[in-house]
C-alpha atoms as a PDB file:
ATOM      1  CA  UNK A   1     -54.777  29.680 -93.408  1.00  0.00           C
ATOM      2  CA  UNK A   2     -53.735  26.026 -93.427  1.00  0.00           C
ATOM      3  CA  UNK A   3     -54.009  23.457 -90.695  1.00  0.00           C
ATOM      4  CA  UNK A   4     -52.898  19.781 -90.552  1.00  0.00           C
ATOM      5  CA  UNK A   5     -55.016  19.241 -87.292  1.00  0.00           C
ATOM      6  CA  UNK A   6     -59.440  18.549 -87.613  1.00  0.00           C
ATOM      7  CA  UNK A   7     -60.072  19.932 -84.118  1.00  0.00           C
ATOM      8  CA  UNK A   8     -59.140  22.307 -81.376  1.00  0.00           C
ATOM      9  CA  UNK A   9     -60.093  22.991 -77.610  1.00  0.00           C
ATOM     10  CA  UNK A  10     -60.812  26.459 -76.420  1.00  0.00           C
ATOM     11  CA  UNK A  11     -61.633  27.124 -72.420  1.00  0.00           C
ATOM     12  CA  UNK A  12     -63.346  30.193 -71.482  1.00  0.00           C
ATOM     13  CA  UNK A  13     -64.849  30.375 -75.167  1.00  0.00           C
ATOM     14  CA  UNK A  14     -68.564  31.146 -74.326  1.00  0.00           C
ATOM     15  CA  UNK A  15     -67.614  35.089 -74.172  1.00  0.00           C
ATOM     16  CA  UNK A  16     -65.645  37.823 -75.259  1.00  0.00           C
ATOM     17  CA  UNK A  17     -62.020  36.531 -76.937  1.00  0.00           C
ATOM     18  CA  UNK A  18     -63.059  33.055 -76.778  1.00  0.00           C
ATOM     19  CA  UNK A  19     -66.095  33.293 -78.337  1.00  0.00           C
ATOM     20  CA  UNK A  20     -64.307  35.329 -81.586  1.00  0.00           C
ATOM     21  CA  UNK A  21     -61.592  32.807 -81.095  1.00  0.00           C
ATOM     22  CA  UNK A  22     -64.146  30.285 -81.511  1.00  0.00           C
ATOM     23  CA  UNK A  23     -65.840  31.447 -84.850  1.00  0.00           C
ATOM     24  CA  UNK A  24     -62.295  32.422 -86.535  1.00  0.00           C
ATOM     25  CA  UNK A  25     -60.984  29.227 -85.853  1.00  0.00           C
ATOM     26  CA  UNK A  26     -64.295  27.409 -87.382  1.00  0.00           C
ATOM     27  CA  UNK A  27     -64.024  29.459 -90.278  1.00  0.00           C
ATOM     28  CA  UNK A  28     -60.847  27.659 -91.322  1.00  0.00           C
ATOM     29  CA  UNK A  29     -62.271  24.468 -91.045  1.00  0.00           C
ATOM     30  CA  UNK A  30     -61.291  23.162 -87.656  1.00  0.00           C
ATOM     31  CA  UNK A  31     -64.216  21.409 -85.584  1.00  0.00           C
ATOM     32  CA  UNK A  32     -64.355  23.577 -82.596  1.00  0.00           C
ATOM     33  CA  UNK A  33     -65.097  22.131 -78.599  1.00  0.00           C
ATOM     34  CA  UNK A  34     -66.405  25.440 -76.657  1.00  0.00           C
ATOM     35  CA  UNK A  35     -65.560  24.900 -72.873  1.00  0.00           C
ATOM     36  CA  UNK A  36     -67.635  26.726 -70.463  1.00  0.00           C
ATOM     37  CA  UNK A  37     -68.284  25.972 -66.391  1.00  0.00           C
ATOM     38  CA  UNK A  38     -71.669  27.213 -65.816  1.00  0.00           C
ATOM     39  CA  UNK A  39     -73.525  29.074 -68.200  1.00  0.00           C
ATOM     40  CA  UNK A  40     -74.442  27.155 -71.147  1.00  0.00           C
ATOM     41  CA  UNK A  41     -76.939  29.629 -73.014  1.00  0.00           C
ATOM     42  CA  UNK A  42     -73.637  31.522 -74.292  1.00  0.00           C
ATOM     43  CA  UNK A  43     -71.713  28.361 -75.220  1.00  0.00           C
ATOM     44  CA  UNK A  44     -75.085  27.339 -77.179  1.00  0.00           C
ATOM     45  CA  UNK A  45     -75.521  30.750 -78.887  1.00  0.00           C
ATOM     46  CA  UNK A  46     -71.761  30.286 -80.096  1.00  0.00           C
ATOM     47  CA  UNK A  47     -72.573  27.299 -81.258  1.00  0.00           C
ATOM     48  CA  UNK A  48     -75.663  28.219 -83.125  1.00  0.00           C
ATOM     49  CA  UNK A  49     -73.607  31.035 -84.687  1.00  0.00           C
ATOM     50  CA  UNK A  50     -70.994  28.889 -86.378  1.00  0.00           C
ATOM     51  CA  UNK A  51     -73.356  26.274 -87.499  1.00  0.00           C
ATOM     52  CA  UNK A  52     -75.093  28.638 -88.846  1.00  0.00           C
ATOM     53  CA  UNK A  53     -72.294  29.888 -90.764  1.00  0.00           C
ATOM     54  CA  UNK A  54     -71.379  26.477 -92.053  1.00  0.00           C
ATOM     55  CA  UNK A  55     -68.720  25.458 -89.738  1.00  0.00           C
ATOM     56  CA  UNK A  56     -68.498  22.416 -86.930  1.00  0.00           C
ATOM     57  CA  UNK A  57     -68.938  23.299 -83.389  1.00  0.00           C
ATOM     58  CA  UNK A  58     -69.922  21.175 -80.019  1.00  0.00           C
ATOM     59  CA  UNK A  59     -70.107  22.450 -76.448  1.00  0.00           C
ATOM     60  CA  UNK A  60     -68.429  20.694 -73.504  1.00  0.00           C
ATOM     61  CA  UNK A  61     -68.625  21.813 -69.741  1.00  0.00           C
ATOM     62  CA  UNK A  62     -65.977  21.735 -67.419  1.00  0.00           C
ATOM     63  CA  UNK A  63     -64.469  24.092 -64.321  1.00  0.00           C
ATOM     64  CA  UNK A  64     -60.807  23.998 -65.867  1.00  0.00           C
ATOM     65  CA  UNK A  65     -59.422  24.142 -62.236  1.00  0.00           C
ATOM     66  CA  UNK A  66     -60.737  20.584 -61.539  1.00  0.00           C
ATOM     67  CA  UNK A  67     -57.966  18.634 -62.783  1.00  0.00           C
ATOM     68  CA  UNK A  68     -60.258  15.792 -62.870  1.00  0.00           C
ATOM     69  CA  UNK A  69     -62.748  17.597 -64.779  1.00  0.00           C
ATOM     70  CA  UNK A  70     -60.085  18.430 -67.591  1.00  0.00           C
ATOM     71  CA  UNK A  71     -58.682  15.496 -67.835  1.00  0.00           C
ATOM     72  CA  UNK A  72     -62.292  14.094 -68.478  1.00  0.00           C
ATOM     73  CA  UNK A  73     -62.866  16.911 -70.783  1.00  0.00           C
ATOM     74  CA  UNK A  74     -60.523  15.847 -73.066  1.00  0.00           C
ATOM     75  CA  UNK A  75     -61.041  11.978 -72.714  1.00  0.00           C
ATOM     76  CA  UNK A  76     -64.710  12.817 -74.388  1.00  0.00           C
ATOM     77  CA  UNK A  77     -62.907  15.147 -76.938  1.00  0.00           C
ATOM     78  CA  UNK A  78     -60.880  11.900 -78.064  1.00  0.00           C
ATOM     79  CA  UNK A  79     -63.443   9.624 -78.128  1.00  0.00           C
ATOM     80  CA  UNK A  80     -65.642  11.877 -80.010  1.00  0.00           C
ATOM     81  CA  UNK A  81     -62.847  13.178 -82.878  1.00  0.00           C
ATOM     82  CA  UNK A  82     -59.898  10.642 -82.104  1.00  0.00           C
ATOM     83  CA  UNK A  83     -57.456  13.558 -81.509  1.00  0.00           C
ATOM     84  CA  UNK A  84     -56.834  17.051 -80.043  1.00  0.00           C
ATOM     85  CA  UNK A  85     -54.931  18.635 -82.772  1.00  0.00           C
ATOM     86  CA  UNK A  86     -55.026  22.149 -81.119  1.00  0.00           C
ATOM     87  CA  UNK A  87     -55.774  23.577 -77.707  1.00  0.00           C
ATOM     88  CA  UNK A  88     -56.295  27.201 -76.541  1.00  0.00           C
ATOM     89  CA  UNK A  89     -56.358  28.055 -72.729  1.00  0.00           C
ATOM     90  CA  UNK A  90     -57.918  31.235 -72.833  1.00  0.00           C
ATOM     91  CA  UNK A  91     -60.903  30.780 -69.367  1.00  0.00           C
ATOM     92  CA  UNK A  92     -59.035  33.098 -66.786  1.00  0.00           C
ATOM     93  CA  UNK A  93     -60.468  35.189 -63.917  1.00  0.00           C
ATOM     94  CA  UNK A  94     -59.944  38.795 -62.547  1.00  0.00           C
ATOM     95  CA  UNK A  95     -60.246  39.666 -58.585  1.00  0.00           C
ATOM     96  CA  UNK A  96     -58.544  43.227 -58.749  1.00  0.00           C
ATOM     97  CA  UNK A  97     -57.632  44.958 -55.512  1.00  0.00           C
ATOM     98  CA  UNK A  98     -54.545  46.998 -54.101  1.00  0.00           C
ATOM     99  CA  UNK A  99     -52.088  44.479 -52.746  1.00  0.00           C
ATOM    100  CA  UNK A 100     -52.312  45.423 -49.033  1.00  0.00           C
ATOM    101  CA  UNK A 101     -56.247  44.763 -49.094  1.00  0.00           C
ATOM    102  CA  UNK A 102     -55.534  41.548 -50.874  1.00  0.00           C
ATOM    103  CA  UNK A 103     -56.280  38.458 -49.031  1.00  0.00           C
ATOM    104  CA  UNK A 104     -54.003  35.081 -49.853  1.00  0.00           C
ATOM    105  CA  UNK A 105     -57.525  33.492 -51.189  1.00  0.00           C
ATOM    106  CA  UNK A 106     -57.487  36.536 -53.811  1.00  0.00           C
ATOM    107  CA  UNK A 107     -54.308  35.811 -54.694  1.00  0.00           C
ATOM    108  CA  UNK A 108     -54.932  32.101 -55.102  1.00  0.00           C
ATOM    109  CA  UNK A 109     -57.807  31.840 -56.664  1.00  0.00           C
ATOM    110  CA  UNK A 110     -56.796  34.296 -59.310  1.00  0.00           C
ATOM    111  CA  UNK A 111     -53.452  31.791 -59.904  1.00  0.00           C
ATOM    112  CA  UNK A 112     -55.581  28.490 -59.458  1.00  0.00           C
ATOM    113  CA  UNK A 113     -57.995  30.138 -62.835  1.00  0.00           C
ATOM    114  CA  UNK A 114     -55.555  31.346 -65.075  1.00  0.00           C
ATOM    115  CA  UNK A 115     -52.358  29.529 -64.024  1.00  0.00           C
ATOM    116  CA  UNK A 116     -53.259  26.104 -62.755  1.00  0.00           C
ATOM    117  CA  UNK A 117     -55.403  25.722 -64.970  1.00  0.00           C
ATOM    118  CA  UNK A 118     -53.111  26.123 -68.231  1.00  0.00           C
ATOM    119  CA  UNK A 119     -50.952  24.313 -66.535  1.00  0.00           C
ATOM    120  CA  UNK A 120     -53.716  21.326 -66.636  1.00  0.00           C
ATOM    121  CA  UNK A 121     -53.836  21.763 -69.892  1.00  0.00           C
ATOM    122  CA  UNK A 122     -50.912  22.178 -71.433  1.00  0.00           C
ATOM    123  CA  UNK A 123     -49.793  18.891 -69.360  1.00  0.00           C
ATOM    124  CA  UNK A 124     -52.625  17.293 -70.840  1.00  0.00           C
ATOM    125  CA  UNK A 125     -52.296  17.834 -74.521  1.00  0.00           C
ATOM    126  CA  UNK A 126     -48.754  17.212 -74.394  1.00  0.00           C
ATOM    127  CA  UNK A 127     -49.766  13.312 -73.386  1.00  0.00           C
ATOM    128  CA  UNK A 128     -52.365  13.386 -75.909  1.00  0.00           C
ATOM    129  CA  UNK A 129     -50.248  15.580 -78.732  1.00  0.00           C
ATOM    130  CA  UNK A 130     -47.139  13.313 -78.289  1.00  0.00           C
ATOM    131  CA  UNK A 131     -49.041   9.784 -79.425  1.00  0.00           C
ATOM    132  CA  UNK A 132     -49.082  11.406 -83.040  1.00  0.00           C
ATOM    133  CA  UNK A 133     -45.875  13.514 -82.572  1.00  0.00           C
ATOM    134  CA  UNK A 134     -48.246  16.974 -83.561  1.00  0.00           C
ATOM    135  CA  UNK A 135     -50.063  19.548 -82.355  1.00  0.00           C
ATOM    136  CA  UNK A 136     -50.065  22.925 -81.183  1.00  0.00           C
ATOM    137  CA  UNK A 137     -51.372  25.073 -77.753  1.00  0.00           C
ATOM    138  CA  UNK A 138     -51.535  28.312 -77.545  1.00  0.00           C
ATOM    139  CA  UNK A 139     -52.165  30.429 -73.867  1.00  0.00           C
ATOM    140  CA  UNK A 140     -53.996  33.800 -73.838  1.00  0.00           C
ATOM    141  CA  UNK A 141     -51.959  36.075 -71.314  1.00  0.00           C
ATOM    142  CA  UNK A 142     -52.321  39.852 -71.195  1.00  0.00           C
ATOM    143  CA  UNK A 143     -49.908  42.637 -71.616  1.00  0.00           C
ATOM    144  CA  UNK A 144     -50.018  42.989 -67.705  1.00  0.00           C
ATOM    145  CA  UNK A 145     -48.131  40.049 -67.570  1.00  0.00           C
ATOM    146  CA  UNK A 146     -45.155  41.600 -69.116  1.00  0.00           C
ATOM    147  CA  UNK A 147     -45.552  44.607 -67.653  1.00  0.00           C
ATOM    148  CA  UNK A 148     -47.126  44.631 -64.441  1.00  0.00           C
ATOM    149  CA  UNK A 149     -50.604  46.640 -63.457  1.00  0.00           C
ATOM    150  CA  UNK A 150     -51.420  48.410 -60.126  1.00  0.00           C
ATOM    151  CA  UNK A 151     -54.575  46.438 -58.125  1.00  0.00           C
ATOM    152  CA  UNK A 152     -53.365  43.257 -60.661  1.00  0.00           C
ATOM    153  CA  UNK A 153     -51.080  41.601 -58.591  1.00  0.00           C
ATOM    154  CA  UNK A 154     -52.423  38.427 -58.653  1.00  0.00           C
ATOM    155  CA  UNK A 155     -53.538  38.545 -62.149  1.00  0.00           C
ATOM    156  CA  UNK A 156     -50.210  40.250 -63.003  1.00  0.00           C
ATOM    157  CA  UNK A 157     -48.708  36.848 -61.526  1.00  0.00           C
ATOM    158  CA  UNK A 158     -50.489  34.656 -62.815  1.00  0.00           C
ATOM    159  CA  UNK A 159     -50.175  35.818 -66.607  1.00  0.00           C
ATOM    160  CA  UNK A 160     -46.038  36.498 -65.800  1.00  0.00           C
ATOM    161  CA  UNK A 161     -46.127  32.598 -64.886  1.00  0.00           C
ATOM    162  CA  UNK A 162     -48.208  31.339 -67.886  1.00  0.00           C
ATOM    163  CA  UNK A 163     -45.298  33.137 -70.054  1.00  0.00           C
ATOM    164  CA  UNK A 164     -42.127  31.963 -68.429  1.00  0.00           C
ATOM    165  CA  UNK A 165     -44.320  28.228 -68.302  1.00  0.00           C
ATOM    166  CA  UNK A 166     -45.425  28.343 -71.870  1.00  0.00           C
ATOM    167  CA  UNK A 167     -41.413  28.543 -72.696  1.00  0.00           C
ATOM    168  CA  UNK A 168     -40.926  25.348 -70.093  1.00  0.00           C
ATOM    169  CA  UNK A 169     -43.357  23.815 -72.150  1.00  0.00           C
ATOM    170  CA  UNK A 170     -42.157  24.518 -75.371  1.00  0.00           C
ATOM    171  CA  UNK A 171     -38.700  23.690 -75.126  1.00  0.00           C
ATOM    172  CA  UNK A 172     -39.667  20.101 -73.080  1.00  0.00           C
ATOM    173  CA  UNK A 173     -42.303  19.394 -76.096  1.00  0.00           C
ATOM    174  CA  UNK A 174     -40.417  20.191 -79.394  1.00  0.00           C
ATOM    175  CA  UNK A 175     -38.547  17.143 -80.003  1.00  0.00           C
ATOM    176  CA  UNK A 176     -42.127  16.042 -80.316  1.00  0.00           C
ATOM    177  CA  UNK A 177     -43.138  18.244 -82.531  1.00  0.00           C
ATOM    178  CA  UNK A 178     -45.343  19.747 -80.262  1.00  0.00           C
ATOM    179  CA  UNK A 179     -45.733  23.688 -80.499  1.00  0.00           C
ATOM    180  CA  UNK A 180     -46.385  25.991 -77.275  1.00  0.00           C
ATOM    181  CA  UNK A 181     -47.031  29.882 -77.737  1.00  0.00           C
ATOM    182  CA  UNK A 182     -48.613  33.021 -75.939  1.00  0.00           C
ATOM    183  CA  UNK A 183     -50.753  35.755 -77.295  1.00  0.00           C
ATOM    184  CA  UNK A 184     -50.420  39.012 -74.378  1.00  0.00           C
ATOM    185  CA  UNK A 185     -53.450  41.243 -75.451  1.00  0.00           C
ATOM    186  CA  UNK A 186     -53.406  45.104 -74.347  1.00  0.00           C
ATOM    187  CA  UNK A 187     -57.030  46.720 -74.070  1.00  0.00           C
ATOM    188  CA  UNK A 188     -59.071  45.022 -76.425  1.00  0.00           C
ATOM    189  CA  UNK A 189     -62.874  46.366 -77.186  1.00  0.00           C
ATOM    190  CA  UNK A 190     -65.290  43.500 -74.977  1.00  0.00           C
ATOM    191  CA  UNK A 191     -68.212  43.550 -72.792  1.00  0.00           C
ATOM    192  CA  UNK A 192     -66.164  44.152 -69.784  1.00  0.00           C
ATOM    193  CA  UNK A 193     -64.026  47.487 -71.164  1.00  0.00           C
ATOM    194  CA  UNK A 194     -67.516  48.506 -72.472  1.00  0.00           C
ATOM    195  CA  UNK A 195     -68.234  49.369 -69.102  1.00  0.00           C
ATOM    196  CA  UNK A 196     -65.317  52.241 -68.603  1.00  0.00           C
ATOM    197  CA  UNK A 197     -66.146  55.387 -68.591  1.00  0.00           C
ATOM    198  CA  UNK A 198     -65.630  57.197 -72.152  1.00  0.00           C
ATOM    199  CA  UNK A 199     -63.397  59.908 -70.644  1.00  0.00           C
ATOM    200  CA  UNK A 200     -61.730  56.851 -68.590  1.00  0.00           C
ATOM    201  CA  UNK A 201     -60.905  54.954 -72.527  1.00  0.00           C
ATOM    202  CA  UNK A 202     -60.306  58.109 -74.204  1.00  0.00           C
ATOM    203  CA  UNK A 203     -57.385  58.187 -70.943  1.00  0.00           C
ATOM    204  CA  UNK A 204     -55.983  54.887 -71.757  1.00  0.00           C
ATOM    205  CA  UNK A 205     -56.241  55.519 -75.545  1.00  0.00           C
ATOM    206  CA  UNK A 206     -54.016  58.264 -75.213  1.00  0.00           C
ATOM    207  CA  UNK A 207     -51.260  56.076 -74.132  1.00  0.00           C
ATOM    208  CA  UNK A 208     -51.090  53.638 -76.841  1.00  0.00           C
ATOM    209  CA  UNK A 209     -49.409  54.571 -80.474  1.00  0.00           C
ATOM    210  CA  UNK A 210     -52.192  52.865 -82.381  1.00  0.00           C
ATOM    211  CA  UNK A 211     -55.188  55.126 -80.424  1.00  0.00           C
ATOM    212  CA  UNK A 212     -57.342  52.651 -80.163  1.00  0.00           C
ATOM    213  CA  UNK A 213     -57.823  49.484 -78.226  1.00  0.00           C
ATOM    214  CA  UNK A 214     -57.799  46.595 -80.055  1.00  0.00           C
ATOM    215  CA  UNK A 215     -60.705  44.077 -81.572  1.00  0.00           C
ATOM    216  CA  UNK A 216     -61.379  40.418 -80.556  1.00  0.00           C
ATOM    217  CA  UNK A 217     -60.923  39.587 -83.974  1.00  0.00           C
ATOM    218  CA  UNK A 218     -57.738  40.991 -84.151  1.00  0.00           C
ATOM    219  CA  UNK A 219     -56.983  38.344 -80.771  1.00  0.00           C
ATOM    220  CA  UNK A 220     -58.133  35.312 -82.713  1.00  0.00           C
ATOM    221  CA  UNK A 221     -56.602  36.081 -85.910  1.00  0.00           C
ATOM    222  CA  UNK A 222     -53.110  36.082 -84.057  1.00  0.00           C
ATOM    223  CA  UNK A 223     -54.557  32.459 -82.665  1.00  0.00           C
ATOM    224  CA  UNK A 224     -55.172  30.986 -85.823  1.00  0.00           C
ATOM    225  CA  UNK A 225     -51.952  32.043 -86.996  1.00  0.00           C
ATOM    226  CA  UNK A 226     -50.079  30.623 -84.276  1.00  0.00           C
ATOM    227  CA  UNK A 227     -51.869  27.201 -84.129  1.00  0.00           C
ATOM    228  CA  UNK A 228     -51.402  27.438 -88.179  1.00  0.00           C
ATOM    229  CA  UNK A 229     -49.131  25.348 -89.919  1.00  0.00           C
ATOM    230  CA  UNK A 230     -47.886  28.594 -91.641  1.00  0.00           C
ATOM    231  CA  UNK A 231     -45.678  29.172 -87.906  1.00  0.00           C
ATOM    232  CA  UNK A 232     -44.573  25.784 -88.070  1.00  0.00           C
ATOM    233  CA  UNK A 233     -41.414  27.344 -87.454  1.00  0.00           C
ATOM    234  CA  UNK A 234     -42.626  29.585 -83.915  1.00  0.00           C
ATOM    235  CA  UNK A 235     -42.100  27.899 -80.451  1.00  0.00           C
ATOM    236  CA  UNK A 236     -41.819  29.748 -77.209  1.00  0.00           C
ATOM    237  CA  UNK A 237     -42.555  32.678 -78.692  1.00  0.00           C
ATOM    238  CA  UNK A 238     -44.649  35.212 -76.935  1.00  0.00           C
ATOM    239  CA  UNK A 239     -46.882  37.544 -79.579  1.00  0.00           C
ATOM    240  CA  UNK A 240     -47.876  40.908 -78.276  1.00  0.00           C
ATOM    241  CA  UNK A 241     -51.168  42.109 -79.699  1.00  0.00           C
ATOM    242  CA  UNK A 242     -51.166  45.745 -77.920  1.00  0.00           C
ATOM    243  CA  UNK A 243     -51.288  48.497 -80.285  1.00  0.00           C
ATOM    244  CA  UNK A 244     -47.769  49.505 -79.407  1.00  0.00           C
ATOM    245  CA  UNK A 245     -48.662  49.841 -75.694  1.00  0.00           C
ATOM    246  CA  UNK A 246     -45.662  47.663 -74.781  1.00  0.00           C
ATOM    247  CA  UNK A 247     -42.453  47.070 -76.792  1.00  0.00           C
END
């Protein structure tokens, strides 16, 4: 896969999609910054993985719901490389409860992590992006987004936003060349579905065409594609990776 851009930005990569996100995007090339907030032995293991495998990698703290601490985040990614070519908001947070136990601090906090957040971000590359009329963002949502979930309402909010905002985005930064997309997993196989119950999976499996849920890998290879210049042409879109689940 081809990219014009040296670098890219992913939040939340310490774990899980970001982490695979991580290692398929250093695989093509592209110097990878792997944001976490607080625990730094998983950004470092990442790291050690895709040096170790060749590839460029640095870690870079910061609670993506400071603004001032993203801001500054990227400032150092600038000095450091001279650009952000390519940034991935993917750090989000879950607080699931049934909406009439669910407090207004539930509900914000949830928006604040996965909403706010992007928002930060996708503000901020666009300033950065525009000085050399390229780059590319791309926002991990999830399928409840599109489809709602019960005991998700906040979560189902805040992904529903980042997909009508990633749109906003991309039509306000394409005369700038400037590329904004979403990627809306379904169930995808990580350390927090490992948890469920095999006859709770085998449940959920039953519902989607594909019968299975789907791999991190399979995440970040729709990532790399969309950051790619091979979807030069792809703006606004939003990419389901669900295994049929939601068409």
């Amino acid at each position: 896969m081809k990219f014009s851009g040296g670098n890219v930005l992913i939040t939340g990569a310490g774990r899980g999609i970001g982490e695979q996100i991580a290692k398929t995007l250093a695989s093509y090339g592209l110097k990878v910054w792997i944001n976490y907030r607080s625990k730094i032995e998983e950004a470092q293991k990442v790291q050690e993985e895709i040096e170790k495998n060749g590839g460029q990698a640095a870690i870079i703290k910061a609670d993506v719901t400071n603004e001032e601490e993203f801001i500054n985040m990227i400032k150092t990614i600038i000095d450091s490389d001279g650009e952000l070519a390519y940034l991935v908001n993917n750090a989000g947070i879950t607080k699931d409860k049934l909406a009439l136990r669910m407090s207004v601090e539930d509900f914000t906090s949830v928006i604040d992590a996965n909403l706010t957040s992007a928002f930060i971000g996708c503000r901020e590359a666009l300033k950065t992006m525009s000085k050399k009329r390229f780059g590319s963002v791309v926002n991990i949502s999830s399928i409840v987004g599109e489809m709602g979930n019960p005991g998700q309402t906040n979560y189902s909010a805040s992904k529903g936003g980042l997909n009508a905002m990633t749109k906003s985005f991309a039509k306000e930064a394409a005369s700038r060349n400037i590329r904004y997309n979403c990627v809306t997993p379904g169930f995808i196989q990580t350390d927090m579905t490992d948890l469920l119950k095999a006859e709770v999976k085998a449940d959920y499996e039953k519902n989607i065409p594909l019968s299975r849920f789907g791999n991190p890998s399979e995440i970040a290879d729709a990532v790399a594609f969309l950051l790619s210049d091979h979807s030069s042409y792809i703006t606004g879109e939003i990419l389901k990776v669900n295994g049929g689940l939601y068409v």
